[in-house]
PDB file of N, CA and C in Angstrom:
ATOM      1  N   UNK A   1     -13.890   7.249   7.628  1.00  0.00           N
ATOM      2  CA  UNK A   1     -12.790   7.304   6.689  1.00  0.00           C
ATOM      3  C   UNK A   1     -11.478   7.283   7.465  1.00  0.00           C
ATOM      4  N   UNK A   2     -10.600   6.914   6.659  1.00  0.00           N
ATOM      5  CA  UNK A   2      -9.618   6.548   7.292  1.00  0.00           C
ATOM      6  C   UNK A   2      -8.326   7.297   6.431  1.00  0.00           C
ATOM      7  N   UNK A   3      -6.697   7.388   6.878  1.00  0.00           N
ATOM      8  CA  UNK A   3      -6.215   7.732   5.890  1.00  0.00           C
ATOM      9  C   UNK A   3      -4.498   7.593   6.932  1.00  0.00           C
ATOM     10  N   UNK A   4      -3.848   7.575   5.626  1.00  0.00           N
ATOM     11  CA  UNK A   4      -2.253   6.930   5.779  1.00  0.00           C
ATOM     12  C   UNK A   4      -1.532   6.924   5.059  1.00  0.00           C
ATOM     13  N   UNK A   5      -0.096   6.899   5.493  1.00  0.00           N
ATOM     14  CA  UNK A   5       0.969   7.176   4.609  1.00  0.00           C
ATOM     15  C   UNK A   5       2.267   6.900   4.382  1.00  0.00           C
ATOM     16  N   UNK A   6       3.117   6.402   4.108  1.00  0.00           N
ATOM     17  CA  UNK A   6       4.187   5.901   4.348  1.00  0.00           C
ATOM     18  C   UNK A   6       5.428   6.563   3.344  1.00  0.00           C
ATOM     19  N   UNK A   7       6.788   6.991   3.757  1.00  0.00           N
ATOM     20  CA  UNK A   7       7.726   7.765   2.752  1.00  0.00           C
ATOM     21  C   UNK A   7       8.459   6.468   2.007  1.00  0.00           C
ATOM     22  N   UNK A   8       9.182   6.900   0.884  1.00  0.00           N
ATOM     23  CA  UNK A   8      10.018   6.088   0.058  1.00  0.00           C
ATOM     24  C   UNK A   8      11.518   5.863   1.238  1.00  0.00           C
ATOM     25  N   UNK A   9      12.202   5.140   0.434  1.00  0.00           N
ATOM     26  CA  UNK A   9      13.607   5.567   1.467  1.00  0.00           C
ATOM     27  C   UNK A   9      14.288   4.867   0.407  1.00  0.00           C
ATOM     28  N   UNK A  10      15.928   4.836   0.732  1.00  0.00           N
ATOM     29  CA  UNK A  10      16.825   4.872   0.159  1.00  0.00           C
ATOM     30  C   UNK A  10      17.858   4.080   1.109  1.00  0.00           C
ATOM     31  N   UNK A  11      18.285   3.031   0.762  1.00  0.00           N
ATOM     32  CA  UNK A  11      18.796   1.843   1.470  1.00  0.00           C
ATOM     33  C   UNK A  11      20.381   1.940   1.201  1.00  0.00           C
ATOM     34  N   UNK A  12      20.857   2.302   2.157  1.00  0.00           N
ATOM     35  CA  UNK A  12      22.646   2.552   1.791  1.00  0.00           C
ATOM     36  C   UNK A  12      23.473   0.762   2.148  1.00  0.00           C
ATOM     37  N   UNK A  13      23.356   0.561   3.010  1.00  0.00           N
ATOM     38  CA  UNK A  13      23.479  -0.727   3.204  1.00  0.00           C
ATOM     39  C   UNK A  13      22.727  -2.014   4.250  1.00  0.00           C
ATOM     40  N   UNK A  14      23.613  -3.045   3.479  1.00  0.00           N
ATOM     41  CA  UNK A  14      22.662  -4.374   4.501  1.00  0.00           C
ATOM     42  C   UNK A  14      20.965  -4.241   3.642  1.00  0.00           C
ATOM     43  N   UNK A  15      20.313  -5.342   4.082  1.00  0.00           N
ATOM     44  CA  UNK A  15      18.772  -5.681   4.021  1.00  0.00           C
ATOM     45  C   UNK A  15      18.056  -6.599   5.188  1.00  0.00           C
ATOM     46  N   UNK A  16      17.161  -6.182   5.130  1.00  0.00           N
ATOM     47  CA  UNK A  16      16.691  -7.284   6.770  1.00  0.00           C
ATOM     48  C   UNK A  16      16.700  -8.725   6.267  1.00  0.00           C
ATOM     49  N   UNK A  17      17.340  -9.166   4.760  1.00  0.00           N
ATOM     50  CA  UNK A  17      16.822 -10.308   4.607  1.00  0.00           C
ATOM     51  C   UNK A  17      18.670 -11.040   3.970  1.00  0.00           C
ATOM     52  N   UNK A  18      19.725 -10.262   4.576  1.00  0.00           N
ATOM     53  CA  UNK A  18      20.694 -10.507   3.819  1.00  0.00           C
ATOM     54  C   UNK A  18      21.836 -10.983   4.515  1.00  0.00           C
ATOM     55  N   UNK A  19      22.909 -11.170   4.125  1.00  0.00           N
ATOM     56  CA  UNK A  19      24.312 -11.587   5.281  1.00  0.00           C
ATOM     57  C   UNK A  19      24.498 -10.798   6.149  1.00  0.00           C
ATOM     58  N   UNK A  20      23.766  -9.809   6.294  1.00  0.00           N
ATOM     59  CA  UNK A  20      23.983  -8.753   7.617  1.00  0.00           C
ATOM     60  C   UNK A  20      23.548  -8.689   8.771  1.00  0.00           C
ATOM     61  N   UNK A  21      22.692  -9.930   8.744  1.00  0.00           N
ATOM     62  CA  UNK A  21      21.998 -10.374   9.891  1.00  0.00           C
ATOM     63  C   UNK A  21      20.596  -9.368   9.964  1.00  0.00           C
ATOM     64  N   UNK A  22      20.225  -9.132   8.998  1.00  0.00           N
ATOM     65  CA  UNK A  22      18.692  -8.235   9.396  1.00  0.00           C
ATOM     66  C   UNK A  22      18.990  -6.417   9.602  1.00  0.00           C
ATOM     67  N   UNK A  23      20.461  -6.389   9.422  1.00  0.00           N
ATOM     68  CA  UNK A  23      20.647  -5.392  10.283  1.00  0.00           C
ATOM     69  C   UNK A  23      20.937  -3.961   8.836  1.00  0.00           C
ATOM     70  N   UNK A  24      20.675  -2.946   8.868  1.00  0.00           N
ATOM     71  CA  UNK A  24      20.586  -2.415   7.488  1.00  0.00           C
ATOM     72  C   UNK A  24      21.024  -0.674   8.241  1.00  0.00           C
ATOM     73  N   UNK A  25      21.331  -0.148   7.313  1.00  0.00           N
ATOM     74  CA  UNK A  25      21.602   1.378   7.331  1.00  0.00           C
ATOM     75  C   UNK A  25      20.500   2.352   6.247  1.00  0.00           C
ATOM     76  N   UNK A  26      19.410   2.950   6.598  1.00  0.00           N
ATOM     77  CA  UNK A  26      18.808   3.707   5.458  1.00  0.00           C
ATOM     78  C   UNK A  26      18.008   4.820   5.641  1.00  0.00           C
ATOM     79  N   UNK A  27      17.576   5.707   4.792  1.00  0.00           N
ATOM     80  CA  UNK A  27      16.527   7.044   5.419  1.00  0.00           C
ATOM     81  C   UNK A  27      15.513   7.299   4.513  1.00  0.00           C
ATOM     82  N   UNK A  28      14.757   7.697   4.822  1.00  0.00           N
ATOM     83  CA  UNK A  28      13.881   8.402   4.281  1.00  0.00           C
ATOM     84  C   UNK A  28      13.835   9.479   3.705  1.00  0.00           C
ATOM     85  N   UNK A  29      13.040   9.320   2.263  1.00  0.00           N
ATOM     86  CA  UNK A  29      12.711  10.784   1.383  1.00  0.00           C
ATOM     87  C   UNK A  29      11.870  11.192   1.443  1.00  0.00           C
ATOM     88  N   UNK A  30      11.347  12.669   0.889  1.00  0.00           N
ATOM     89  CA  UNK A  30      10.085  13.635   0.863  1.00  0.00           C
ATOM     90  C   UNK A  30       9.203  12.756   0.196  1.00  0.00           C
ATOM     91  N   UNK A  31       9.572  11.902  -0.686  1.00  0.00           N
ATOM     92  CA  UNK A  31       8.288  11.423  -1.314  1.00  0.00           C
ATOM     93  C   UNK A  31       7.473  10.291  -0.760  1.00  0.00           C
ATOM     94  N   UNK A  32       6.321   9.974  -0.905  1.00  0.00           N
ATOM     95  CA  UNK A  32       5.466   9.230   0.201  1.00  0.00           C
ATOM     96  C   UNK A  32       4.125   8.518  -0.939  1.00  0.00           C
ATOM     97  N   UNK A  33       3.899   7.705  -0.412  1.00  0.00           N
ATOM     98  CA  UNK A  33       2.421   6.843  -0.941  1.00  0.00           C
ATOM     99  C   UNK A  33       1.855   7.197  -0.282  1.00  0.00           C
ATOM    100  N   UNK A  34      -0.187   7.601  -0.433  1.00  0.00           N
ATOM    101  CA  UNK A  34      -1.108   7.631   0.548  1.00  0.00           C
ATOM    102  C   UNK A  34      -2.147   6.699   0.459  1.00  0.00           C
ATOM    103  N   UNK A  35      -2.644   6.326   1.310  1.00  0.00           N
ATOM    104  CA  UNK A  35      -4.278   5.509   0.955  1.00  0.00           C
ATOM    105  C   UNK A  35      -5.345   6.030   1.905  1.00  0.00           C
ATOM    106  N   UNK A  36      -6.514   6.206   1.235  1.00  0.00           N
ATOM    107  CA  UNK A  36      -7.501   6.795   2.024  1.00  0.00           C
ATOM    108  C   UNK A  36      -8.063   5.315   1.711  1.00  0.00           C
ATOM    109  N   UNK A  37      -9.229   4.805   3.078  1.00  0.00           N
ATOM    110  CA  UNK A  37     -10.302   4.039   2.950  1.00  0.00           C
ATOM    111  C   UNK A  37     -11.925   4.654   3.511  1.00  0.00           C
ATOM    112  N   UNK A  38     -12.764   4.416   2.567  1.00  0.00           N
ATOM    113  CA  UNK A  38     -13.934   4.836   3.614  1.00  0.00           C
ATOM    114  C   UNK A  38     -14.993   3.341   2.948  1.00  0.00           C
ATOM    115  N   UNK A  39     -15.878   3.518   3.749  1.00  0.00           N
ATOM    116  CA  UNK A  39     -17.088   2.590   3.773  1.00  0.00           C
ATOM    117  C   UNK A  39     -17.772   2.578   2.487  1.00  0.00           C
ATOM    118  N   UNK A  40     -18.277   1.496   1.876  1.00  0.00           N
ATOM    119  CA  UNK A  40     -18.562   1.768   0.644  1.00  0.00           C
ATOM    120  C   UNK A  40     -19.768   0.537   0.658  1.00  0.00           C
ATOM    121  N   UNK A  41     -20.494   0.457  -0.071  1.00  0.00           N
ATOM    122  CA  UNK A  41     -21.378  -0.160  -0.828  1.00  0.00           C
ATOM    123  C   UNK A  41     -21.178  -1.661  -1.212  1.00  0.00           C
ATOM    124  N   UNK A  42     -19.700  -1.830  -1.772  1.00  0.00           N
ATOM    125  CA  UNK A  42     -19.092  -2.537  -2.523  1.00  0.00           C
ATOM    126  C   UNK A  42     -17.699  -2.448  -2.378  1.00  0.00           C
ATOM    127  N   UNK A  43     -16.548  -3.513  -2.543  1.00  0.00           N
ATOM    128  CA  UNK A  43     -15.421  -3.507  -2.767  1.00  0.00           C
ATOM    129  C   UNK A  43     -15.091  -2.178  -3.506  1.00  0.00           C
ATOM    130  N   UNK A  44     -13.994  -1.494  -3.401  1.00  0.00           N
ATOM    131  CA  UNK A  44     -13.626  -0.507  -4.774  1.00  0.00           C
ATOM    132  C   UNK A  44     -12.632   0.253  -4.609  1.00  0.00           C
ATOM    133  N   UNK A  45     -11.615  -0.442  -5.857  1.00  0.00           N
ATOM    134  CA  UNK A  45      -9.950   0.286  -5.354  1.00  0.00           C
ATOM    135  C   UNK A  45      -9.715   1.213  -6.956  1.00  0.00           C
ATOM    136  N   UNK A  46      -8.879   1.899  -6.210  1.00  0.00           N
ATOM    137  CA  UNK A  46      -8.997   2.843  -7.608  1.00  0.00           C
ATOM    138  C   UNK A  46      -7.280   3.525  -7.449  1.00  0.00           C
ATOM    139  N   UNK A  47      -6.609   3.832  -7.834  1.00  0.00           N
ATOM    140  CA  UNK A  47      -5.276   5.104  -7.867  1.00  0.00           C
ATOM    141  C   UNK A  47      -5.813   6.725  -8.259  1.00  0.00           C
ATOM    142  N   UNK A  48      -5.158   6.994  -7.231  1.00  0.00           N
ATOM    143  CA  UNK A  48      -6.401   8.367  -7.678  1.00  0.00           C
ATOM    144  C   UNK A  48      -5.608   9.198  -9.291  1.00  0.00           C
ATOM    145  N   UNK A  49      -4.419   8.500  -9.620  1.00  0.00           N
ATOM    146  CA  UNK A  49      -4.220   9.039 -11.112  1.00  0.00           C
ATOM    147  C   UNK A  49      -4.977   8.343 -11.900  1.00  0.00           C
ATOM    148  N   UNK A  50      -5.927   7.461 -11.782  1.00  0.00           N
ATOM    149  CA  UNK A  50      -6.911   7.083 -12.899  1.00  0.00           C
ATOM    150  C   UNK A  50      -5.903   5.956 -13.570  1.00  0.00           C
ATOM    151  N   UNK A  51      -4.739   4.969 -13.448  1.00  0.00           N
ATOM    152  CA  UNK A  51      -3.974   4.209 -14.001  1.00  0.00           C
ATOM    153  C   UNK A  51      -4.782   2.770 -13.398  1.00  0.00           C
ATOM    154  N   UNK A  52      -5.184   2.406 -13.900  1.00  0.00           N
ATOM    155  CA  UNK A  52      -5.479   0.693 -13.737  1.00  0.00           C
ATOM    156  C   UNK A  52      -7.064   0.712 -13.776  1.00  0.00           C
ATOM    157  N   UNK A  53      -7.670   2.104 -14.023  1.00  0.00           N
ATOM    158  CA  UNK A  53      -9.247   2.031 -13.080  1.00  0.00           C
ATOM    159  C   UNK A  53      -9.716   1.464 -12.247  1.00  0.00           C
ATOM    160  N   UNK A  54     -10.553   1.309 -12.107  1.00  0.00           N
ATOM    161  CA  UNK A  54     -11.213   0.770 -10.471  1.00  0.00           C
ATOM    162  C   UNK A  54     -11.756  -0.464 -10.623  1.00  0.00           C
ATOM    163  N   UNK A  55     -11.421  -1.670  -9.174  1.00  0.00           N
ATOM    164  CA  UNK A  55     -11.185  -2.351  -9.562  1.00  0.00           C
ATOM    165  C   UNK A  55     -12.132  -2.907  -8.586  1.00  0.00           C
ATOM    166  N   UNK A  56     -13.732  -4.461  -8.267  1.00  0.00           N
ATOM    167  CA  UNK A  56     -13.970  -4.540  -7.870  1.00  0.00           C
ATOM    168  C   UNK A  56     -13.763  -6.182  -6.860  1.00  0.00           C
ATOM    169  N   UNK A  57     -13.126  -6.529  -7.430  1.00  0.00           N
ATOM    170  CA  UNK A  57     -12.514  -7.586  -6.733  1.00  0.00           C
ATOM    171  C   UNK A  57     -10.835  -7.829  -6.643  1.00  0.00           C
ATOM    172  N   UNK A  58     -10.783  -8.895  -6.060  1.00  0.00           N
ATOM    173  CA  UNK A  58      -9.454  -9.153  -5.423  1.00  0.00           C
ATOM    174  C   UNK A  58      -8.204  -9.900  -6.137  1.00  0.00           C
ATOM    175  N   UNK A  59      -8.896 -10.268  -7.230  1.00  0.00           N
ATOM    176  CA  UNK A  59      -8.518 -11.403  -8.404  1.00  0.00           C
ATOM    177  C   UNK A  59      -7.111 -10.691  -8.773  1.00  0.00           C
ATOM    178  N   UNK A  60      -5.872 -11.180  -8.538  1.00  0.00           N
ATOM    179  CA  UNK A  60      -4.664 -10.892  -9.323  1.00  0.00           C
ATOM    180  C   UNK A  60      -4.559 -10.514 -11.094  1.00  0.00           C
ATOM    181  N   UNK A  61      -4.603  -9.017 -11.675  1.00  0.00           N
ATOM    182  CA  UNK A  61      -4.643  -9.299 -12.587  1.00  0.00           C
ATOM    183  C   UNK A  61      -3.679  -8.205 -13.395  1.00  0.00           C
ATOM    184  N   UNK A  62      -2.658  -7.563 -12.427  1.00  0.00           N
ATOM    185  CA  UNK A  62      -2.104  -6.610 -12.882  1.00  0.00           C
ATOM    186  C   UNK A  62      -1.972  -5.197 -12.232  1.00  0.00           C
ATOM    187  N   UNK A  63      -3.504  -4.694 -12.143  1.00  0.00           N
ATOM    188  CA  UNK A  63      -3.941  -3.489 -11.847  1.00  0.00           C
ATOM    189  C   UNK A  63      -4.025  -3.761 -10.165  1.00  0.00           C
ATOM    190  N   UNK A  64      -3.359  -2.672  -9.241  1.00  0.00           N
ATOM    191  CA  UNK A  64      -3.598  -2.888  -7.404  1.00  0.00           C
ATOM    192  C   UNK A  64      -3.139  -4.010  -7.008  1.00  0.00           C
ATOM    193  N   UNK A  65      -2.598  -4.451  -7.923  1.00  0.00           N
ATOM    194  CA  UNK A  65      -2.292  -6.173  -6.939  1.00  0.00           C
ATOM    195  C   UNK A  65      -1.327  -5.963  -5.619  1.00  0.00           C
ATOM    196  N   UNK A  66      -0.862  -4.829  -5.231  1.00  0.00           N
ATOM    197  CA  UNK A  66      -0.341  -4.811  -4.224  1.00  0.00           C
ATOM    198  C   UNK A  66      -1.253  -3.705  -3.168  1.00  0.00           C
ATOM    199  N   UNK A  67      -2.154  -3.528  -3.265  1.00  0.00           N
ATOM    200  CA  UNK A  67      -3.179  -2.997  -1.864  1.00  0.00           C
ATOM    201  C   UNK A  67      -4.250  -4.855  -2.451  1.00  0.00           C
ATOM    202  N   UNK A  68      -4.562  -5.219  -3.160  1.00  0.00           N
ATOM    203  CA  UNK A  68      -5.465  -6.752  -3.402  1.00  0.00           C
ATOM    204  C   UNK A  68      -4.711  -7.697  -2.641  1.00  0.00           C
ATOM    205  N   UNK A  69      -3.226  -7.462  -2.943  1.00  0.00           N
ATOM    206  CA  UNK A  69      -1.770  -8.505  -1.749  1.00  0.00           C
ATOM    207  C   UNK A  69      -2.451  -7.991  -0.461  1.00  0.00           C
ATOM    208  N   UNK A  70      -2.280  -7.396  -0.076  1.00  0.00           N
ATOM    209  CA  UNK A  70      -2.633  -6.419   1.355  1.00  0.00           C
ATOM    210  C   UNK A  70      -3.659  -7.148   2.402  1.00  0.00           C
ATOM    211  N   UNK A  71      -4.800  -6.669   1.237  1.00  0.00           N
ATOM    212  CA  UNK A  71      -6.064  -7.048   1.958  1.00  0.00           C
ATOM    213  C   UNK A  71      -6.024  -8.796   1.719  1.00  0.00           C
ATOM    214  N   UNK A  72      -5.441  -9.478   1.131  1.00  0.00           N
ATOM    215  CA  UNK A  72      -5.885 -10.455   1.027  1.00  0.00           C
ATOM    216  C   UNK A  72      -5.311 -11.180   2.442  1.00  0.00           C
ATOM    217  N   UNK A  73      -3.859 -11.067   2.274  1.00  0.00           N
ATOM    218  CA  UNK A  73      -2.653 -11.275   3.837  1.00  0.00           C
ATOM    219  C   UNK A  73      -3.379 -10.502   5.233  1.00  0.00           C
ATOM    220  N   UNK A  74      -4.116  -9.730   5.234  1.00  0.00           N
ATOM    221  CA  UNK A  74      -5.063  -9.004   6.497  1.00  0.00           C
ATOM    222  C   UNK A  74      -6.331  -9.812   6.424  1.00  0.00           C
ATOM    223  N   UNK A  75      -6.860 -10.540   5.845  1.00  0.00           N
ATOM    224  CA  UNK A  75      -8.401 -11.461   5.323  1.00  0.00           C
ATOM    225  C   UNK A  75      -9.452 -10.434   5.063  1.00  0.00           C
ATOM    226  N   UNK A  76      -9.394  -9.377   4.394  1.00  0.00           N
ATOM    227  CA  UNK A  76     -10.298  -8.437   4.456  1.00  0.00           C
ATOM    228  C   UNK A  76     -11.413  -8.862   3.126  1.00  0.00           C
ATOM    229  N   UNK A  77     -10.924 -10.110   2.591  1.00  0.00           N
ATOM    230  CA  UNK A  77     -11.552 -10.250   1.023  1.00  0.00           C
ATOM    231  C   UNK A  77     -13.233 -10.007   1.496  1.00  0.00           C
ATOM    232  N   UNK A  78     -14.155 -10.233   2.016  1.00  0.00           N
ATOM    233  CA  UNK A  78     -15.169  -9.514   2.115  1.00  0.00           C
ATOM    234  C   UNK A  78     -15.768  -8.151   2.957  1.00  0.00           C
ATOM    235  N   UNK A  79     -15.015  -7.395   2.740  1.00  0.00           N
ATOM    236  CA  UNK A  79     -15.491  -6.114   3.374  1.00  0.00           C
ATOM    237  C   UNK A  79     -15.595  -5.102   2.043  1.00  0.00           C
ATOM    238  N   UNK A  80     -16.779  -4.152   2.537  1.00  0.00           N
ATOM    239  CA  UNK A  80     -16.674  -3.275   1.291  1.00  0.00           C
ATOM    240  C   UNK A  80     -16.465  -2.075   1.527  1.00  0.00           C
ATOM    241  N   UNK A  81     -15.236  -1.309   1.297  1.00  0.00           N
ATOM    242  CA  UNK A  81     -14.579  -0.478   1.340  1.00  0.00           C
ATOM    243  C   UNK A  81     -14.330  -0.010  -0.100  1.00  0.00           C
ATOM    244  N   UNK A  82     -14.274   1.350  -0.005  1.00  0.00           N
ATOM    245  CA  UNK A  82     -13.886   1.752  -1.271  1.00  0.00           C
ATOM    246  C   UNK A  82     -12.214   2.297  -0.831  1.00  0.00           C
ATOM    247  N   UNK A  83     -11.054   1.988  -1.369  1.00  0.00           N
ATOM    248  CA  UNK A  83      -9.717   2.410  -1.267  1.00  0.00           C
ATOM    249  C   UNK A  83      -9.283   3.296  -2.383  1.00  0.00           C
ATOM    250  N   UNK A  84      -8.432   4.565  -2.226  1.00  0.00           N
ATOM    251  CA  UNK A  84      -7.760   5.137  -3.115  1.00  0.00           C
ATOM    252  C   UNK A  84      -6.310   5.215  -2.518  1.00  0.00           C
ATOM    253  N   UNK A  85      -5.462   5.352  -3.308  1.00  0.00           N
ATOM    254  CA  UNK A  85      -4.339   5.227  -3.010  1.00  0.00           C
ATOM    255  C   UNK A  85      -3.188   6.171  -4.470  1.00  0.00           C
ATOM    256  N   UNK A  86      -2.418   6.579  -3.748  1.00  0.00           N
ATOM    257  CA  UNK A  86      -1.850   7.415  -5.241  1.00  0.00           C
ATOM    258  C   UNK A  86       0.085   7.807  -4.288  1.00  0.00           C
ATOM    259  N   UNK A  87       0.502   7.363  -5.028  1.00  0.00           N
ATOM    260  CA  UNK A  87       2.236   7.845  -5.017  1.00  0.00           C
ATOM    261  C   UNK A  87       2.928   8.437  -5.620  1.00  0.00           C
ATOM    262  N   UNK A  88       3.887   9.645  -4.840  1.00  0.00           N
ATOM    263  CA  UNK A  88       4.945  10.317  -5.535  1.00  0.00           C
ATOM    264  C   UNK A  88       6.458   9.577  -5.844  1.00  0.00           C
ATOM    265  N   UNK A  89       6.287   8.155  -5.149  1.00  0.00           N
ATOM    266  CA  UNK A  89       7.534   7.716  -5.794  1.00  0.00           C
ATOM    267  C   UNK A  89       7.693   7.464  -6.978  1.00  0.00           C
ATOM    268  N   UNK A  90       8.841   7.722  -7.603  1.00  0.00           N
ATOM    269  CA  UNK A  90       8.835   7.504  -9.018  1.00  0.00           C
ATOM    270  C   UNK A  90       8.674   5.539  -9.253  1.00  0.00           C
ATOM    271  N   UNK A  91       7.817   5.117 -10.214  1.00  0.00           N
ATOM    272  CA  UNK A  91       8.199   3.719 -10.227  1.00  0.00           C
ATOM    273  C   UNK A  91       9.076   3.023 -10.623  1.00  0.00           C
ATOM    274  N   UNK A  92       9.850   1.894 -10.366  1.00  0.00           N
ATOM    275  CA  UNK A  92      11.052   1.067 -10.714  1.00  0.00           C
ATOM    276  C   UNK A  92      12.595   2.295 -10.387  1.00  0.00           C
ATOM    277  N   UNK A  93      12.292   3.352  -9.070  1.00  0.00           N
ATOM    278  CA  UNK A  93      13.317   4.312  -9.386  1.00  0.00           C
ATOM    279  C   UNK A  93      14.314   3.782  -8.190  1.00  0.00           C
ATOM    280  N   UNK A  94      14.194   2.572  -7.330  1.00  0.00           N
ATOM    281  CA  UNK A  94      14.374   1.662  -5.991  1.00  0.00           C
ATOM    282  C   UNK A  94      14.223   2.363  -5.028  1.00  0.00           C
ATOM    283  N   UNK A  95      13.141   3.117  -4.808  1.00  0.00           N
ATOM    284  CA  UNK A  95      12.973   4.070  -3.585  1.00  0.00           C
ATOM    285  C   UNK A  95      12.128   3.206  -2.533  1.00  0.00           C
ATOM    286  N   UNK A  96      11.963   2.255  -2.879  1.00  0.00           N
ATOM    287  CA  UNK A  96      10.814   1.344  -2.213  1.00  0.00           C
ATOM    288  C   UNK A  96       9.408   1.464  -2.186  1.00  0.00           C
ATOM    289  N   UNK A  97       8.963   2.200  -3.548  1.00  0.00           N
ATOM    290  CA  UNK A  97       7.644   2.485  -3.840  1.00  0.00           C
ATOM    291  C   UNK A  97       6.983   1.394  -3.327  1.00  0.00           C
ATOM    292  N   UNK A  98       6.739  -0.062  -4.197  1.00  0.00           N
ATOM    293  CA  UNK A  98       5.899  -0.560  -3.491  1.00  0.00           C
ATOM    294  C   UNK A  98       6.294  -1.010  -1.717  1.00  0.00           C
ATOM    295  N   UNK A  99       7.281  -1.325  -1.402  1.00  0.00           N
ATOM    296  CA  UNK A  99       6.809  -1.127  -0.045  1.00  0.00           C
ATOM    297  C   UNK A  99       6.145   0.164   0.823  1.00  0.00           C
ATOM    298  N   UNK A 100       6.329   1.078   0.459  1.00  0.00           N
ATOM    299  CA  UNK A 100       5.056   1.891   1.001  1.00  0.00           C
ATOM    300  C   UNK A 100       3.730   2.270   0.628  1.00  0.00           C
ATOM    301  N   UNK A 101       3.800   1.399  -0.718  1.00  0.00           N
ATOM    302  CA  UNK A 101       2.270   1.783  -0.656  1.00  0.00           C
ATOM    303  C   UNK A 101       1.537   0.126   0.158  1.00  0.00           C
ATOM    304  N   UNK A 102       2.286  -0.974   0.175  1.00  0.00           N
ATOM    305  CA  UNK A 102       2.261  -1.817   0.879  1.00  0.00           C
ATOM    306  C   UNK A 102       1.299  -1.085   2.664  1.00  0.00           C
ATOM    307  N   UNK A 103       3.205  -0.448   2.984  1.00  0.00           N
ATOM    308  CA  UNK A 103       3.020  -0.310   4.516  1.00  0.00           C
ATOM    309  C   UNK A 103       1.520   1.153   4.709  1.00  0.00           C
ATOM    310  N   UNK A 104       1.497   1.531   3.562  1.00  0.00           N
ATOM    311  CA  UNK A 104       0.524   3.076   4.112  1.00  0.00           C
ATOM    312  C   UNK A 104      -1.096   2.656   3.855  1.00  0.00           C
ATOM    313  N   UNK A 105      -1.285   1.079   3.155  1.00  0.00           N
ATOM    314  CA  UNK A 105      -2.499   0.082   2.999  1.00  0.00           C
ATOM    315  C   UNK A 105      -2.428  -0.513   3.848  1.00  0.00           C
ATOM    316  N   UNK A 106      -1.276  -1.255   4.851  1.00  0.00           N
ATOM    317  CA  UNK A 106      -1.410  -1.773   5.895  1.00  0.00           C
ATOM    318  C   UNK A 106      -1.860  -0.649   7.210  1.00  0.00           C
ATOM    319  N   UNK A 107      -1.428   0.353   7.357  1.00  0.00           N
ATOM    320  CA  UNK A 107      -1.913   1.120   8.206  1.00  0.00           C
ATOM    321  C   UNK A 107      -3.339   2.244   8.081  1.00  0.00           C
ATOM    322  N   UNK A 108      -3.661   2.265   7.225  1.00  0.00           N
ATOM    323  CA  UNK A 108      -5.147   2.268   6.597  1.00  0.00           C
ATOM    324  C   UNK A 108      -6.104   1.086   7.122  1.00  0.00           C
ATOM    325  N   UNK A 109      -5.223  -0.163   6.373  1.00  0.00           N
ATOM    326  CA  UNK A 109      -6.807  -0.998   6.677  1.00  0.00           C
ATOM    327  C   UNK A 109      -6.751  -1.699   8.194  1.00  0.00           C
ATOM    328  N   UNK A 110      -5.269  -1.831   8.913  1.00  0.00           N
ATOM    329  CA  UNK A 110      -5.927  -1.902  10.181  1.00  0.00           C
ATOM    330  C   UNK A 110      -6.745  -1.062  11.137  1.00  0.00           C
ATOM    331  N   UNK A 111      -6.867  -0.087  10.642  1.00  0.00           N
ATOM    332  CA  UNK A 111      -7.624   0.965  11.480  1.00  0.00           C
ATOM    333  C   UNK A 111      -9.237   0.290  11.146  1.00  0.00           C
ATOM    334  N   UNK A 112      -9.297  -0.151   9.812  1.00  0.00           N
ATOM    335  CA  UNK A 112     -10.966  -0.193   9.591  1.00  0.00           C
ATOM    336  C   UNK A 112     -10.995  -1.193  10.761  1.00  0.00           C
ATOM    337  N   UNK A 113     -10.268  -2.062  11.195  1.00  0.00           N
ATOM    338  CA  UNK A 113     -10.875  -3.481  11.648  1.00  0.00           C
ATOM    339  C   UNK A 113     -11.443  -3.262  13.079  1.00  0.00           C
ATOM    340  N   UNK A 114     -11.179  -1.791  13.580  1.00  0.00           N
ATOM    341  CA  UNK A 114     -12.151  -1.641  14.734  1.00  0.00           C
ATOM    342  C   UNK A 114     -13.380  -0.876  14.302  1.00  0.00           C
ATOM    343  N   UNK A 115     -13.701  -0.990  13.091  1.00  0.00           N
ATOM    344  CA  UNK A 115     -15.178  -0.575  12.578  1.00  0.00           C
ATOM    345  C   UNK A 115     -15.966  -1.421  13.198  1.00  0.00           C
ATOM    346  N   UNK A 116     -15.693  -2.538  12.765  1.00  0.00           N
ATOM    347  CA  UNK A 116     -16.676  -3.581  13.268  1.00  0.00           C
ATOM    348  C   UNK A 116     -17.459  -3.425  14.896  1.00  0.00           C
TER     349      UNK A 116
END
């Protein structure tokens, strides 16, 4: 098993993707996304608040599509892992929720890849 985490933050200025040349001012808050992975049977992603239920493939359909983004950009589409994942950022509140539950699935599932 594996497990990871990444905080929200709060972007005062600039963006790495803007007229500022990449260059940005911002910090971090108490609140954080986690993802646990362990070995499983079968594919199986779930939020541990029970919102989307559990989900066994990779298929874009609403529910996880951003840990399904994840693994798909890492090539993990056949490994079977079961993932939970659950956040205190508030959603749509611009704390950068999904980028950390992004970055705390990216540092989760590279750890599995020395399972092999």
């Amino acid at each position: 098993m594996t497990h990871a985490q990444a905080y929200g933050r709060v972007g005062l200025l600039g963006n790495p993707s803007d007229i500022y040349g990449g260059k940005c001012i911002s910090f971090t808050i108490d609140s954080q996304a986690e993802v646990e992975v362990c070995d499983s049977l079968r594919l199986r992603i779930e939020e541990n608040e029970g919102n989307g239920g559990i989900e066994d493939t990779l298929a874009y359909n609403g529910n996880h599509d951003l840990i399904k983004a994840t693994m798909n950009k890492l090539k993990l589409q056949d490994k079977k892992i079961h993932i939970k994942y659950k956040t205190e950022i508030p959603v749509g509140s611009g704390l950068a929720g999904s980028s950390a539950i992004i970055i705390a699935a990216m540092r989760a599932l590279t750890n599995i890849l020395t399972w092999d």
